[in-house]
Protein backbone atom coordinates (compact mmCIF):
# COMPACT_ATOMS: atom_id res chain seq x y z
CA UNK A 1 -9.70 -12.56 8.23
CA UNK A 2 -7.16 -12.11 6.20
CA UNK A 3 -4.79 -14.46 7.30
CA UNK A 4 -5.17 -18.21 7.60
CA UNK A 5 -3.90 -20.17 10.01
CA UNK A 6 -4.07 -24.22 9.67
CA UNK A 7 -2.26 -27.48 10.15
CA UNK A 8 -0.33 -28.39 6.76
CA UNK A 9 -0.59 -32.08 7.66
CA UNK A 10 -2.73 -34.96 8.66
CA UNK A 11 0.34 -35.14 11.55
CA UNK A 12 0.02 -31.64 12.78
CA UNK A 13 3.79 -31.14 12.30
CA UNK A 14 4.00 -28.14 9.97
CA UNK A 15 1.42 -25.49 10.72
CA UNK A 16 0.97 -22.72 7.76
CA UNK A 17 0.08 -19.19 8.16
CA UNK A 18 -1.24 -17.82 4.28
CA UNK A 19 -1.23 -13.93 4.53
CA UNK A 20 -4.02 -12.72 1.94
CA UNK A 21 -4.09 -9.38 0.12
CA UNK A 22 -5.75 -7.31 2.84
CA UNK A 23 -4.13 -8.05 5.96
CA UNK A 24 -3.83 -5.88 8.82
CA UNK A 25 -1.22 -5.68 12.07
CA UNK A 26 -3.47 -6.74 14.20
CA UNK A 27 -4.07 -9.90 12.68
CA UNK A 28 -0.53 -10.52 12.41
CA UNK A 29 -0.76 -10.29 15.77
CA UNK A 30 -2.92 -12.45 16.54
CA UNK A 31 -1.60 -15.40 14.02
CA UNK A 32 1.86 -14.89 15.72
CA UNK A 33 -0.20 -14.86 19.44
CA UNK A 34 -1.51 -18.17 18.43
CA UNK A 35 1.41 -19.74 16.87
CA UNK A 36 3.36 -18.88 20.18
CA UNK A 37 0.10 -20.88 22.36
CA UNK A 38 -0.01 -23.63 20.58
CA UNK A 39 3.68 -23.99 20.64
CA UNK A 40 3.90 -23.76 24.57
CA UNK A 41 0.92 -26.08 25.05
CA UNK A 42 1.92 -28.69 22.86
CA UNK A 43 4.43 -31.59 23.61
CA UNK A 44 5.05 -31.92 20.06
CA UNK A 45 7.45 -30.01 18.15
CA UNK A 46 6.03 -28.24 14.87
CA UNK A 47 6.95 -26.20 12.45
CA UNK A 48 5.42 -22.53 11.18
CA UNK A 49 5.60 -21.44 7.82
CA UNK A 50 4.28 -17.89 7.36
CA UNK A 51 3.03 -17.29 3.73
CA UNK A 52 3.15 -13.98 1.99
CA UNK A 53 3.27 -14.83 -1.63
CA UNK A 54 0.08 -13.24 -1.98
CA UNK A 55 0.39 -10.48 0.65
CA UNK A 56 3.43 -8.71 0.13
CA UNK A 57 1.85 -5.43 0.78
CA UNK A 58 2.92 -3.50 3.85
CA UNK A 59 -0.40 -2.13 5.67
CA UNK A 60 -0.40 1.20 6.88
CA UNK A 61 1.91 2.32 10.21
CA UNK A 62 5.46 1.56 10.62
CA UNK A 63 7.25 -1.47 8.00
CA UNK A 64 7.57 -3.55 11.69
CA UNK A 65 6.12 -2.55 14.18
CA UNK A 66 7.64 -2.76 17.88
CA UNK A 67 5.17 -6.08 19.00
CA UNK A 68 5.98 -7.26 15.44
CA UNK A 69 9.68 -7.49 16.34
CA UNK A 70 9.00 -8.79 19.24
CA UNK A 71 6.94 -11.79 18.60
CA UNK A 72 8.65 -12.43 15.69
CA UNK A 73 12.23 -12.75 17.70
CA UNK A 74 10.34 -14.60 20.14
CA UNK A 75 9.30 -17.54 17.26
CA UNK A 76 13.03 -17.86 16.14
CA UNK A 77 13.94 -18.80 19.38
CA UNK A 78 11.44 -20.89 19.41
CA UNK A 79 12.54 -22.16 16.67
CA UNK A 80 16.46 -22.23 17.38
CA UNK A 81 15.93 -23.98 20.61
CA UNK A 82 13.18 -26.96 18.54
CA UNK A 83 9.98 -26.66 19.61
């Protein structure tokens, strides 16, 4: 896969998503699927941090895609609203 997804710290407060060359939409997909799970199970409030210092390549289809859009409104909410 070409995008990582792990906890940051031993406190599983900042959770880090490193995008590698080859990534795909799908697997953006995914990583944002799973980000937006773990945020609605958890009574903790984390923080995401999506890397892409070393995939700054746009795959092929549309520079965002509709679900990309989406999901990614959906995690600034998320975000705005703290947790």
């Amino acid at each position: 896969m070409a995008i990582d997804l792990y906890w940051d710290n031993e406190e599983q407060t900042i959770l880090l998503a490193e995008i590698g060359k080859e990534w795909e939409w799908d697997e953006l997909h995914a990583v944002l699927k799973t980000i937006k799970r773990m945020s609605d199970e958890r009574q903790q409030t984390f923080g995401a941090i999506v890397d892409v210092r070393n995939g700054l390549h746009i795959p092929g289809g549309v520079l965002m895609s509709r679900e990309s859009l989406t999901q990614f409104k959906r995690l600034m909410q998320i975000g705005a609203m703290g947790k």
